[in-house]
N, C-alpha and C. Protein backbone atom coordinates (compact mmCIF):
# COMPACT_ATOMS: atom_id res chain seq x y z
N UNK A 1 18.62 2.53 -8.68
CA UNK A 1 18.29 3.31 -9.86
C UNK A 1 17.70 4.64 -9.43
N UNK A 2 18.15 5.67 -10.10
CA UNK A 2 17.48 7.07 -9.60
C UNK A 2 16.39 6.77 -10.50
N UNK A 3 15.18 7.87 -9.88
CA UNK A 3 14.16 8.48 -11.05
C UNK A 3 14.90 9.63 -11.45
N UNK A 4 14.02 9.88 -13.21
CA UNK A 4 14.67 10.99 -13.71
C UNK A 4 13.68 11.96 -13.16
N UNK A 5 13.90 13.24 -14.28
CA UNK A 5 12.87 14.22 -13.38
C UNK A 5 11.92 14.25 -14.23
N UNK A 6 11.67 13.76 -14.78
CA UNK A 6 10.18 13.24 -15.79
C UNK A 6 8.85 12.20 -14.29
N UNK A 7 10.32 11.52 -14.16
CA UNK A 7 9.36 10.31 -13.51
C UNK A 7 8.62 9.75 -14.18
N UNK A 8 8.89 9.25 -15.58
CA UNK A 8 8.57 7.61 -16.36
C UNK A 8 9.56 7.04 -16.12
N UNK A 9 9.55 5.84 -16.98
CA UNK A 9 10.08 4.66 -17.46
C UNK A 9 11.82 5.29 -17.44
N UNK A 10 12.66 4.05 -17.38
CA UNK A 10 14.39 4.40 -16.98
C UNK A 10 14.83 3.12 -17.78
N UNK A 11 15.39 2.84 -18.73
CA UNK A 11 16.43 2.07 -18.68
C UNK A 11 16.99 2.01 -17.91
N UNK A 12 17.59 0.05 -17.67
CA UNK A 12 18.62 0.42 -16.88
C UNK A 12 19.99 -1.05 -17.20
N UNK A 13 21.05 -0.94 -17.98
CA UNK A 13 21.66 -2.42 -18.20
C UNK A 13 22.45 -3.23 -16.73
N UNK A 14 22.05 -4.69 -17.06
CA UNK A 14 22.60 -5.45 -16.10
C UNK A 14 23.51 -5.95 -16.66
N UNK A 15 25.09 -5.25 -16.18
CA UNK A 15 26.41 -5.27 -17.02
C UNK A 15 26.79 -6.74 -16.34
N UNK A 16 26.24 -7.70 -15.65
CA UNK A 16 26.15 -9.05 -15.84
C UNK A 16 25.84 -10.01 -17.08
N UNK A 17 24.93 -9.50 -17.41
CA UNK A 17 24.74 -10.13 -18.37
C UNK A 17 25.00 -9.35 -20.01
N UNK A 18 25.22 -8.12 -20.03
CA UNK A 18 25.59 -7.81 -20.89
C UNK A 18 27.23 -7.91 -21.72
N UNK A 19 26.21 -8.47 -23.08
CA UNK A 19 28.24 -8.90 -23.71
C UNK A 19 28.71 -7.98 -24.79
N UNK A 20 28.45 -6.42 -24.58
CA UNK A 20 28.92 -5.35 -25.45
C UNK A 20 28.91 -6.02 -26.70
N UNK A 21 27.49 -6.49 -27.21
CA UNK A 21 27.53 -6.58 -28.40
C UNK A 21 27.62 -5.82 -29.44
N UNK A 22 26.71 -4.09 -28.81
CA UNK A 22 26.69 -3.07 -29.49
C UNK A 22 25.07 -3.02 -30.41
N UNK A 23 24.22 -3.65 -30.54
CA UNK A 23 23.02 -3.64 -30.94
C UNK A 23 22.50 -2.86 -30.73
N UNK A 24 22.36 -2.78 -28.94
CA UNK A 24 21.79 -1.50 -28.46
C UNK A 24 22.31 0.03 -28.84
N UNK A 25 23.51 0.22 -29.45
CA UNK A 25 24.15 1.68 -29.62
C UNK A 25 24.01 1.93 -31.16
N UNK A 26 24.28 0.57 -31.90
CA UNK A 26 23.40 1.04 -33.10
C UNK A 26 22.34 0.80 -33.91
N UNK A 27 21.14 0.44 -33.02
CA UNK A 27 19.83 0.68 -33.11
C UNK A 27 19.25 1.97 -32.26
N UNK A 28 19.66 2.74 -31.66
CA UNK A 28 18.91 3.46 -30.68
C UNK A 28 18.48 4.70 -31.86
N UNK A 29 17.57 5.20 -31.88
CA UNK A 29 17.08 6.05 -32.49
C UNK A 29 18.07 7.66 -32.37
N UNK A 30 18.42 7.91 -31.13
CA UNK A 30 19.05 9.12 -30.78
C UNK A 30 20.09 9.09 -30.11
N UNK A 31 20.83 8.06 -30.26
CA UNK A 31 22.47 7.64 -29.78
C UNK A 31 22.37 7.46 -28.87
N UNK A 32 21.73 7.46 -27.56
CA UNK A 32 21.91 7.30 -26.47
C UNK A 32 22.59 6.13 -25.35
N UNK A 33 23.04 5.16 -26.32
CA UNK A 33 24.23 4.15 -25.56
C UNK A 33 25.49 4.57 -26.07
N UNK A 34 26.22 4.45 -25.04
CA UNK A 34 27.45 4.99 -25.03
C UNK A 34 28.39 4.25 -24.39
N UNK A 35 29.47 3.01 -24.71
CA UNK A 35 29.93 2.18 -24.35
C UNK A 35 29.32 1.40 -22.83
N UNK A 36 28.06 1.24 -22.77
CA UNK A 36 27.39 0.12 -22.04
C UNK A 36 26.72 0.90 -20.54
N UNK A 37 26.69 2.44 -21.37
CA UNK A 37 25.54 3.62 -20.61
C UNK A 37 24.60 4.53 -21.34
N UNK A 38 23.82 4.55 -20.82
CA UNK A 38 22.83 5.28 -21.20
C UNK A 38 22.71 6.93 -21.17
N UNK A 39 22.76 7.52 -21.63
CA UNK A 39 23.07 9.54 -21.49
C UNK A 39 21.65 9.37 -21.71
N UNK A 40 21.61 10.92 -21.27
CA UNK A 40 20.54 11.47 -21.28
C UNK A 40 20.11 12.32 -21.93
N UNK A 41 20.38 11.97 -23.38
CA UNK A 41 19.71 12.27 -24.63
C UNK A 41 18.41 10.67 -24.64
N UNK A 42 18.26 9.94 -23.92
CA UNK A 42 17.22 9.04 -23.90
C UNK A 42 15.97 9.40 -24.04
N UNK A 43 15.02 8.89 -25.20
CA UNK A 43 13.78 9.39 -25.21
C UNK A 43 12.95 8.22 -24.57
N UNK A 44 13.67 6.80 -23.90
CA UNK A 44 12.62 6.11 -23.38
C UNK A 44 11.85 5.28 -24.07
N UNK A 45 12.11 4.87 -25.39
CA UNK A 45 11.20 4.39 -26.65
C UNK A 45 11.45 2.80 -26.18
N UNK A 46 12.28 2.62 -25.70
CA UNK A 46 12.47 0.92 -25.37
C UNK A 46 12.94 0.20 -25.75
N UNK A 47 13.42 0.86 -27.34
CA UNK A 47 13.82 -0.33 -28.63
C UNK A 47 15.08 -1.08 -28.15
N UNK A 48 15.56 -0.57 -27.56
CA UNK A 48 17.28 -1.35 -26.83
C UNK A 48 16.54 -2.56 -26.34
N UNK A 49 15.86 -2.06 -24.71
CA UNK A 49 14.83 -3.45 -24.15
C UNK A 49 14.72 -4.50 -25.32
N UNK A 50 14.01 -4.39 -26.31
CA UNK A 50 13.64 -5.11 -27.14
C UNK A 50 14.42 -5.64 -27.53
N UNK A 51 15.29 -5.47 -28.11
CA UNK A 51 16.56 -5.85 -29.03
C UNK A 51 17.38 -6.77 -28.33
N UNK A 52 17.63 -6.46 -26.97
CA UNK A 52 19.12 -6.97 -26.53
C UNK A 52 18.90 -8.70 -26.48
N UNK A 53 20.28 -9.25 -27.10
CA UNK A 53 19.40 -10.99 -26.89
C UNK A 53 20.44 -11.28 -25.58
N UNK A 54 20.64 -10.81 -24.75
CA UNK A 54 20.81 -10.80 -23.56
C UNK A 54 19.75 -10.78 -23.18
N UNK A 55 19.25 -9.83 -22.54
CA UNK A 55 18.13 -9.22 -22.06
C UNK A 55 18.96 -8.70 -20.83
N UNK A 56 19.84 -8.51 -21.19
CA UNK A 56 20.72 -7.38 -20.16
C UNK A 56 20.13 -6.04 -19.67
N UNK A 57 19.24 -5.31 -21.19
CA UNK A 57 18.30 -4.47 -20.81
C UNK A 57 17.26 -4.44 -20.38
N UNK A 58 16.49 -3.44 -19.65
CA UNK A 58 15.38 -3.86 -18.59
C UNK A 58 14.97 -2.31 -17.89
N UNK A 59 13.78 -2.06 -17.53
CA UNK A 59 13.25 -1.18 -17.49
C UNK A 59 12.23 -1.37 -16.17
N UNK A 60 12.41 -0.07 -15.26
CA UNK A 60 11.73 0.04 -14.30
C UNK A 60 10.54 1.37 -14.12
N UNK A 61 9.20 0.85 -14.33
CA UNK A 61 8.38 2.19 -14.03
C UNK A 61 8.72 2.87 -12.94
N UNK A 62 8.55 3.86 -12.76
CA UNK A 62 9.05 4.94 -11.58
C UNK A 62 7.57 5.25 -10.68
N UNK A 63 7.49 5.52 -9.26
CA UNK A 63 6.51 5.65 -8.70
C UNK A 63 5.21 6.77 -9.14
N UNK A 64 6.09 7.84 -9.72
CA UNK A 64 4.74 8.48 -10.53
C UNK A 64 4.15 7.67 -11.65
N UNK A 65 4.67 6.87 -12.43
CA UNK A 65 4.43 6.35 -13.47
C UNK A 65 3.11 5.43 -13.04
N UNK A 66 3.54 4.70 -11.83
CA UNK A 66 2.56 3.58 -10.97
C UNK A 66 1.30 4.25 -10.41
N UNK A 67 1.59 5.66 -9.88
CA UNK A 67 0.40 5.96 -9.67
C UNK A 67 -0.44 6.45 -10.37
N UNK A 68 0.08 6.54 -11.69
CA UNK A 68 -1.08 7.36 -12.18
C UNK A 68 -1.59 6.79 -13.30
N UNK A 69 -0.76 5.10 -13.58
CA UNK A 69 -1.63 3.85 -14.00
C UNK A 69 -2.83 3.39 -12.81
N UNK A 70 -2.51 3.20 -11.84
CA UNK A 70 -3.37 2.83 -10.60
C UNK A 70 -4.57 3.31 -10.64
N UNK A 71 -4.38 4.76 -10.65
CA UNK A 71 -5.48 5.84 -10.71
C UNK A 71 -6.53 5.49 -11.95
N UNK A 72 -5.91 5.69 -12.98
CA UNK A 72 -6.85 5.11 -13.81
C UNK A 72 -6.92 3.59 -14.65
N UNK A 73 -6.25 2.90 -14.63
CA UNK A 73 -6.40 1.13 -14.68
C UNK A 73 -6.58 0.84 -13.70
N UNK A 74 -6.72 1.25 -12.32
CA UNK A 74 -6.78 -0.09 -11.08
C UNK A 74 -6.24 -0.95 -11.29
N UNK A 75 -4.80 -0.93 -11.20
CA UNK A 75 -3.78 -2.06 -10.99
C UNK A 75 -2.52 -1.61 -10.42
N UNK A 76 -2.12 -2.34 -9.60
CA UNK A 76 -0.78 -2.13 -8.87
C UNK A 76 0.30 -2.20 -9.88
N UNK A 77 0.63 -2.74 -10.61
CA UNK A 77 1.71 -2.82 -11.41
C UNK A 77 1.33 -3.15 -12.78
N UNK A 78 1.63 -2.36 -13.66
CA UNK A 78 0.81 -2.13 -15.09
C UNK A 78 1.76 -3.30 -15.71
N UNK A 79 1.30 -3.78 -17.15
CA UNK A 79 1.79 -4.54 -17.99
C UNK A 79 2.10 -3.59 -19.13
N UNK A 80 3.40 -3.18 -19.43
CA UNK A 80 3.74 -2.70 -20.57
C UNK A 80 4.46 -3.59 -21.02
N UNK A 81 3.62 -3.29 -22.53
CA UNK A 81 3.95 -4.23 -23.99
C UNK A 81 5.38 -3.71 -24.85
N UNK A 82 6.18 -4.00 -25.31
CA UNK A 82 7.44 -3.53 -26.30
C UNK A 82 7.08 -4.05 -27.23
């Protein structure tokens, strides 16, 4: 997975388990699935994550993201809630 140049949070689908249901493309707030990819009109909101009853979708904090929970939670790997 690349980081973007934000360096938060990335979608990212595991086309294993995903069964092009289409949930994710029409729930996304700003279109951003596009036959079983993500563009980068993505604002990162998560709602796909949430949604998919796969759970094909899935999301990786990016190393700035980690450090600068660390910095101020003291924790190696944060718990984000959807």
């Amino acid at each position: 997975m690349q980081e973007d140049e934000c360096g938060f949070l990335h979608p990212f689908i595991d086309t294993e388990k995903c069964i092009n249901c289409g949930i994710c493309e029409k729930r996304c707030p700003m279109g951003a699935m596009h036959a079983g990819k993500i563009t980068s009109s993505c604002i990162r909101c998560l709602r796909c994550v949430s949604l998919c009853p796969q759970g094909a979708l899935s999301y990786q904090s990016t190393k700035i993201l980690n450090r600068y929970l660390h910095r101020y939670y003291k924790q190696a790997k944060p718990t984000l809630y959807l």
